[in-house]
N, C-alpha and C. Protein backbone atom coordinates (compact mmCIF):
# COMPACT_ATOMS: atom_id res chain seq x y z
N UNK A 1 0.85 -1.17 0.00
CA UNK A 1 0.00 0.00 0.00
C UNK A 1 0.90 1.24 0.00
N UNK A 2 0.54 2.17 -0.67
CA UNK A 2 1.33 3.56 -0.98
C UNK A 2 0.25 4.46 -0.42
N UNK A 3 0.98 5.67 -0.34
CA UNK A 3 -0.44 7.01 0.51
C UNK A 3 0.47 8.25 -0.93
N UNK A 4 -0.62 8.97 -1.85
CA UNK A 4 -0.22 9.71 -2.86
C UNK A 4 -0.73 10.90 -2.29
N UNK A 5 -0.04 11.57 -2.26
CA UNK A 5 -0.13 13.55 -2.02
C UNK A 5 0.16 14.31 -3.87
N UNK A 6 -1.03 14.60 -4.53
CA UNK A 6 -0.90 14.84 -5.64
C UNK A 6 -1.45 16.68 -4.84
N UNK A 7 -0.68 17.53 -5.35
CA UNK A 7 -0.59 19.17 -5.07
C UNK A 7 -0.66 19.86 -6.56
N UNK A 8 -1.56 21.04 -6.41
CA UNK A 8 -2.04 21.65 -7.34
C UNK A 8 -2.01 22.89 -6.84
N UNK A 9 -0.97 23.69 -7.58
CA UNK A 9 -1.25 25.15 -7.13
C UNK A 9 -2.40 25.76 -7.94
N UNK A 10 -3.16 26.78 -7.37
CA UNK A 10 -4.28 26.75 -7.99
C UNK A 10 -3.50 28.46 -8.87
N UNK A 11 -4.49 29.76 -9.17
CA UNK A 11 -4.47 30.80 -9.90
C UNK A 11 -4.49 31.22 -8.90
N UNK A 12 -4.31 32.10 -8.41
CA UNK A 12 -5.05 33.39 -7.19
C UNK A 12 -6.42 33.41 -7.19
N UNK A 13 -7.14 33.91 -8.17
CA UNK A 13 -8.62 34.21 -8.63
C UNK A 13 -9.09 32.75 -8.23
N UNK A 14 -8.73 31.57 -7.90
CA UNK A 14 -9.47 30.21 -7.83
C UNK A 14 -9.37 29.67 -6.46
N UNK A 15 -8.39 30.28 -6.12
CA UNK A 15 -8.19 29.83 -4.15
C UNK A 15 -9.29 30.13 -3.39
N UNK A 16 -10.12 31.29 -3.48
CA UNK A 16 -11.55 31.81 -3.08
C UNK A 16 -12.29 30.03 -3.07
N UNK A 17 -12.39 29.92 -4.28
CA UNK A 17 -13.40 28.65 -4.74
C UNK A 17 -12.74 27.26 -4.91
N UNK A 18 -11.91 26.90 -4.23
CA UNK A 18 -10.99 25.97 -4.16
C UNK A 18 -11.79 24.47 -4.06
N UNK A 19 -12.75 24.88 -3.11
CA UNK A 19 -13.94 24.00 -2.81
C UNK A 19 -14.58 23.40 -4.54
N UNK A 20 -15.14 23.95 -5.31
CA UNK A 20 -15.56 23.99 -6.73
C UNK A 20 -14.86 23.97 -7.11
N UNK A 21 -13.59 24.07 -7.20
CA UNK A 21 -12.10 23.59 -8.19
C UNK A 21 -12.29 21.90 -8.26
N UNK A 22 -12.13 21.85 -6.57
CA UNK A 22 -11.75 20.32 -6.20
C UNK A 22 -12.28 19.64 -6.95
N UNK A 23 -14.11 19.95 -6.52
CA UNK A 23 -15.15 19.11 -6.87
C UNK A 23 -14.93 18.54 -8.72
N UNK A 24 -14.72 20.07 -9.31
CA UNK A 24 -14.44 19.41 -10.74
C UNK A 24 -13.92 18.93 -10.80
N UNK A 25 -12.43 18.92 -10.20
CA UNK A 25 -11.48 17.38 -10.40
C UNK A 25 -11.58 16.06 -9.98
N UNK A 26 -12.46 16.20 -8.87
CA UNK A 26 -13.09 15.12 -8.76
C UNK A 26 -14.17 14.57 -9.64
N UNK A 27 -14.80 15.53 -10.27
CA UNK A 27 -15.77 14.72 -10.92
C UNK A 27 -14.73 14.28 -12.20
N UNK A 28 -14.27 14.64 -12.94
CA UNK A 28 -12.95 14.47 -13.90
C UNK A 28 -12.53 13.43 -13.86
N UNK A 29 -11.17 13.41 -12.09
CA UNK A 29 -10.88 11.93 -12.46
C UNK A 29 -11.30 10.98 -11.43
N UNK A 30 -12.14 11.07 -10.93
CA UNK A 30 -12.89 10.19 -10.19
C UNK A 30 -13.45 8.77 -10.67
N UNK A 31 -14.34 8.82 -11.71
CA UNK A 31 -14.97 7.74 -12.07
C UNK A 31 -13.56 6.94 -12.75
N UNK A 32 -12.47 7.27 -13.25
CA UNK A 32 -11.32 6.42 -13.66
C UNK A 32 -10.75 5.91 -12.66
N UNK A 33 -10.34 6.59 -11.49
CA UNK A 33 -9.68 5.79 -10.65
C UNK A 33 -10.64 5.18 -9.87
N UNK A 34 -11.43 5.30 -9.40
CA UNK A 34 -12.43 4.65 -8.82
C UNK A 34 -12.66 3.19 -9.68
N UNK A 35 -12.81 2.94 -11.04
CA UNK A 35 -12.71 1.48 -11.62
C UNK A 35 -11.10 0.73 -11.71
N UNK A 36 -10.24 1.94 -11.44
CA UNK A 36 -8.74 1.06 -11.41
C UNK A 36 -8.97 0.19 -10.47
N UNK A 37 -7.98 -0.83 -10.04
CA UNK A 37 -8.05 -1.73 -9.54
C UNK A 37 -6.87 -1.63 -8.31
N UNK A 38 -6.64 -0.63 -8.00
CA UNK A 38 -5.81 0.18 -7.06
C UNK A 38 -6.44 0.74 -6.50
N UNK A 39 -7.12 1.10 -6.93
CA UNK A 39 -8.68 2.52 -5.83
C UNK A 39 -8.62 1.33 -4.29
N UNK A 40 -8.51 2.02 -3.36
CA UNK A 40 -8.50 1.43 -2.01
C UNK A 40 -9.57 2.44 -0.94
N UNK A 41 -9.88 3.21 -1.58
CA UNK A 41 -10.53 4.66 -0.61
C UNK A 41 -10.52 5.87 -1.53
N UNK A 42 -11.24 6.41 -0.78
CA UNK A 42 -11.10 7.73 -1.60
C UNK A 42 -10.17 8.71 -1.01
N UNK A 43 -10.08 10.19 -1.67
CA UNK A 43 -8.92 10.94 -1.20
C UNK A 43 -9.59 11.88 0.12
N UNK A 44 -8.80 12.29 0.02
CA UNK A 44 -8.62 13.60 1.37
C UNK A 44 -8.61 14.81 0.54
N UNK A 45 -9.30 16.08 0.54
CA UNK A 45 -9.14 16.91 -0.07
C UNK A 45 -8.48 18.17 0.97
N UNK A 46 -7.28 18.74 0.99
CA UNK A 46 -7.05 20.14 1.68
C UNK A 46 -6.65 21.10 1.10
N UNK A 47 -6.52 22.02 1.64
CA UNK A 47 -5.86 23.46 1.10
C UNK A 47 -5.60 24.07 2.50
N UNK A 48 -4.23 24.52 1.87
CA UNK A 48 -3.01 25.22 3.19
C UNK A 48 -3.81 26.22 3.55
N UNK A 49 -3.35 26.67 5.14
CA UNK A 49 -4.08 27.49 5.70
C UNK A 49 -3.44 28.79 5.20
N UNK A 50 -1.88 28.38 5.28
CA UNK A 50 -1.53 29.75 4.39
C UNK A 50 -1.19 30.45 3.80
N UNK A 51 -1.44 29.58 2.27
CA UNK A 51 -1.36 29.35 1.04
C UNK A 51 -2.34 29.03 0.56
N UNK A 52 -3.74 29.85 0.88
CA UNK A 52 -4.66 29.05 -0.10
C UNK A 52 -4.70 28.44 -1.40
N UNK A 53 -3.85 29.21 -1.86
CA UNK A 53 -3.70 28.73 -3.51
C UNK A 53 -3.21 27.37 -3.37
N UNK A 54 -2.83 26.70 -2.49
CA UNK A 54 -1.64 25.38 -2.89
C UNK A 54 -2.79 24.63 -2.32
N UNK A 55 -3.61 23.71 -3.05
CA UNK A 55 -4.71 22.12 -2.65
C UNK A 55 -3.95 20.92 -2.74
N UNK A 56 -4.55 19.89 -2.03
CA UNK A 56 -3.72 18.56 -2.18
C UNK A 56 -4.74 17.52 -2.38
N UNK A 57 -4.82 16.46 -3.00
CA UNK A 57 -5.58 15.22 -2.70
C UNK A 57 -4.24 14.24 -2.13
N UNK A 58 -4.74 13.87 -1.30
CA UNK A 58 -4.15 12.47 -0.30
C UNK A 58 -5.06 11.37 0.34
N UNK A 59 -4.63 10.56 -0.73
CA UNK A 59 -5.16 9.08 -0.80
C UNK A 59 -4.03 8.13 -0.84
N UNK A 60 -4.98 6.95 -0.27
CA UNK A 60 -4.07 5.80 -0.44
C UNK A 60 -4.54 4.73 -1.59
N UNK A 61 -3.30 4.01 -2.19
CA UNK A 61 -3.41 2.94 -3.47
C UNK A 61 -2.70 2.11 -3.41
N UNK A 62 -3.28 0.89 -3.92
CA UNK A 62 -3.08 -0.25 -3.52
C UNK A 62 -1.27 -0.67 -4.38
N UNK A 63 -0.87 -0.05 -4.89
CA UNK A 63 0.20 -0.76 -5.34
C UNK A 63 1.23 0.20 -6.53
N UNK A 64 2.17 0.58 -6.64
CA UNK A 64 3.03 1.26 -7.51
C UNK A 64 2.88 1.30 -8.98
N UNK A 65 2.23 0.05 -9.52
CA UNK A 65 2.62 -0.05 -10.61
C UNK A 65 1.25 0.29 -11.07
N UNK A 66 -0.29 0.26 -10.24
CA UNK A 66 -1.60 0.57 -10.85
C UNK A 66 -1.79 2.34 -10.70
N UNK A 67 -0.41 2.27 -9.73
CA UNK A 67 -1.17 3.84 -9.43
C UNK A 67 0.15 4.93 -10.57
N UNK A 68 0.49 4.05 -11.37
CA UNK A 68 1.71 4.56 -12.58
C UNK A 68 0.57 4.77 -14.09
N UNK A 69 -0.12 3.50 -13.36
CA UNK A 69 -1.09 3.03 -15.12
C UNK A 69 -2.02 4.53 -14.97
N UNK A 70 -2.45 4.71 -13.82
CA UNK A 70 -3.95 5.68 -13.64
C UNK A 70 -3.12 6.67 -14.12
N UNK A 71 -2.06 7.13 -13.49
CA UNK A 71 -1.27 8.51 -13.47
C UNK A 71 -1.41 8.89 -15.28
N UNK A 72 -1.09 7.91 -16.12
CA UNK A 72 -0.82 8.08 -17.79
C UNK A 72 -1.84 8.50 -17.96
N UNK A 73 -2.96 7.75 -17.54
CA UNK A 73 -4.36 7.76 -17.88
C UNK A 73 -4.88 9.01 -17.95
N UNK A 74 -4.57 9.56 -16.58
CA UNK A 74 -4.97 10.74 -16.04
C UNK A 74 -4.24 12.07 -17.19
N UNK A 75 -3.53 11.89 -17.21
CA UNK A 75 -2.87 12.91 -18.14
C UNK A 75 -2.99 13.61 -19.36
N UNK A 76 -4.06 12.70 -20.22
CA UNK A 76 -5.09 12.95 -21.29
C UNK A 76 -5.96 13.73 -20.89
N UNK A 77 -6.52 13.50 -19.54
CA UNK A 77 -7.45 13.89 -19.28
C UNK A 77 -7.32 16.22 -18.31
N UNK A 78 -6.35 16.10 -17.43
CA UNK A 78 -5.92 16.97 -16.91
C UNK A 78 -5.85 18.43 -17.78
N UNK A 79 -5.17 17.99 -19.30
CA UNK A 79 -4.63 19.31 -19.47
C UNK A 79 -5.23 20.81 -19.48
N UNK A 80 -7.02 20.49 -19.90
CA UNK A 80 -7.56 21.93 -19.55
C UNK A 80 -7.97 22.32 -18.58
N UNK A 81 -8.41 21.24 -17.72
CA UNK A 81 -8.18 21.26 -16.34
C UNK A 81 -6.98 22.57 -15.72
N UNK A 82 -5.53 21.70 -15.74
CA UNK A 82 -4.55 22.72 -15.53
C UNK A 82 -4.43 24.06 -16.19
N UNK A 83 -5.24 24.29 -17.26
CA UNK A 83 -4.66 25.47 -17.89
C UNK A 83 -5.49 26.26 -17.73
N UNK A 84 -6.51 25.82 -17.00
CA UNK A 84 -7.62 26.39 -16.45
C UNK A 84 -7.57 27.22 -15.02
N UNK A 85 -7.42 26.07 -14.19
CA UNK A 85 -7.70 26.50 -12.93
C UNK A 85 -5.79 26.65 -12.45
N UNK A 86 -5.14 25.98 -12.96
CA UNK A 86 -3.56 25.76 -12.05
C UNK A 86 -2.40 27.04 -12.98
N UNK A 87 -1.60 27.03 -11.75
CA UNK A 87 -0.16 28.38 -12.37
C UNK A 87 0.84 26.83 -12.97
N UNK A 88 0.52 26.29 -12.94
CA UNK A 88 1.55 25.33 -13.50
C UNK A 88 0.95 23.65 -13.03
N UNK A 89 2.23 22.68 -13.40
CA UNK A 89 1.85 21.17 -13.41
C UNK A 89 1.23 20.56 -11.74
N UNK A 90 0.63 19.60 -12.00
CA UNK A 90 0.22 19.07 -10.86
C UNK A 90 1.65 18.09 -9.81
N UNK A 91 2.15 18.03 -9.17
CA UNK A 91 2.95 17.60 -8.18
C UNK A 91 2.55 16.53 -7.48
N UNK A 92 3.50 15.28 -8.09
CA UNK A 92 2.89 14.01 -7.16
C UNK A 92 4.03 13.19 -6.11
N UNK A 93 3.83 13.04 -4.88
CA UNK A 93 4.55 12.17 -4.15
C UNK A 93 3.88 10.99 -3.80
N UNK A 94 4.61 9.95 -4.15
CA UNK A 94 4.18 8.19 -3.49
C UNK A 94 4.81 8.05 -2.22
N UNK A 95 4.66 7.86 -0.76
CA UNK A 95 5.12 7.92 0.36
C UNK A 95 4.73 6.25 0.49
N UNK A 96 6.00 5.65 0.70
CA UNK A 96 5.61 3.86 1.45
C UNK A 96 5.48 4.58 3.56
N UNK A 97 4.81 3.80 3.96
CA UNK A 97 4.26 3.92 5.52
C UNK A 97 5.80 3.41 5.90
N UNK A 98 6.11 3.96 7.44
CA UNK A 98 7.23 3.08 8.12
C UNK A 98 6.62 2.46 8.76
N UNK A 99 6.79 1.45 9.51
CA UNK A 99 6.36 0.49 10.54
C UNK A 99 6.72 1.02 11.94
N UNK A 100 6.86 2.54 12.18
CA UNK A 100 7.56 2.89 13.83
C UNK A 100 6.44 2.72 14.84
N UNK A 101 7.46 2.40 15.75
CA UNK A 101 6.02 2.29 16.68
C UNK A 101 6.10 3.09 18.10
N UNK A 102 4.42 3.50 17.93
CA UNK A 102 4.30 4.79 19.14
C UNK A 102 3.35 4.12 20.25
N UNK A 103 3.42 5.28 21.05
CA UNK A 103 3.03 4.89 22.03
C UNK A 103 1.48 4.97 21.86
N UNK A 104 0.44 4.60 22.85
CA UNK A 104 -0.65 4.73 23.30
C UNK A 104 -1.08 5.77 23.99
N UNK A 105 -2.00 6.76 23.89
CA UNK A 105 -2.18 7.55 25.14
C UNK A 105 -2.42 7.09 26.17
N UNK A 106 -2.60 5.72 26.84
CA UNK A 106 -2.81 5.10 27.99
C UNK A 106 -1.51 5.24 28.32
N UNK A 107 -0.11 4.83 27.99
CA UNK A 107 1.31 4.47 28.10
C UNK A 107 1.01 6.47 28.37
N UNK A 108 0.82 6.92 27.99
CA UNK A 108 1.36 8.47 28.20
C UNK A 108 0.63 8.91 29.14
N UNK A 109 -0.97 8.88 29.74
CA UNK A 109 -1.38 9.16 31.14
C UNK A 109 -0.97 8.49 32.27
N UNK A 110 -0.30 7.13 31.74
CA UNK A 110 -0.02 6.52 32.94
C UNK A 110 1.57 7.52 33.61
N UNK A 111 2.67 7.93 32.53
CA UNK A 111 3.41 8.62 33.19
C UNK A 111 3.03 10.08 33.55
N UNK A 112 2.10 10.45 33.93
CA UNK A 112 1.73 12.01 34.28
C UNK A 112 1.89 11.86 35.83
């Protein structure tokens, strides 16, 4: 399992409505990745508190090589998208999870 942080700087004039940006890109590329066979969940939608202009979707996918196939896919699809609403290309990081291990808040009231 991979967790993808795909970042989109938006225009100035579109950070206001960032909310209705999203949504179109979701409706866009939604129904494609949603039939990939990597779709595991859906994303997380944010925007910096202070940077409105800069949005992120962060989701997780099931595997490197389906979430390479969608990415091509996607790319047909994006470009008026970006030339629309974005100052430039969309920004993607694949993050693998570490296995560290934390504590419990029980383990942490017990030392108070």
């Amino acid at each position: 399992m991979i967790t993808v942080v795909e970042s989109y700087r938006l225009k100035p004039a579109y950070a206001p409505h960032a909310l209705q940006v999203l949504q179109e890109l979701d409706d866009l590329l939604g129904p494609n990745a949603h039939t990939n066979a990597g779709h595991v969940g859906h994303a997380r939608f944010l925007q910096d508190a202070s940077e409105p202009a800069q949005v992120c979707l962060v989701y997780q996918w099931r595997d490197h090589k389906s979430f390479m196939d969608l990415v091509r896919n996607e790319e047909k699809l994006l470009g008026d998208f970006i030339a629309k609403y974005c100052s430039g290309p969309r920004s993607i990081q694949i993050h693998n999870e570490l296995p560290v291990e934390v504590d419990h808040d029980e383990d942490e009231r017990a030392n108070v």
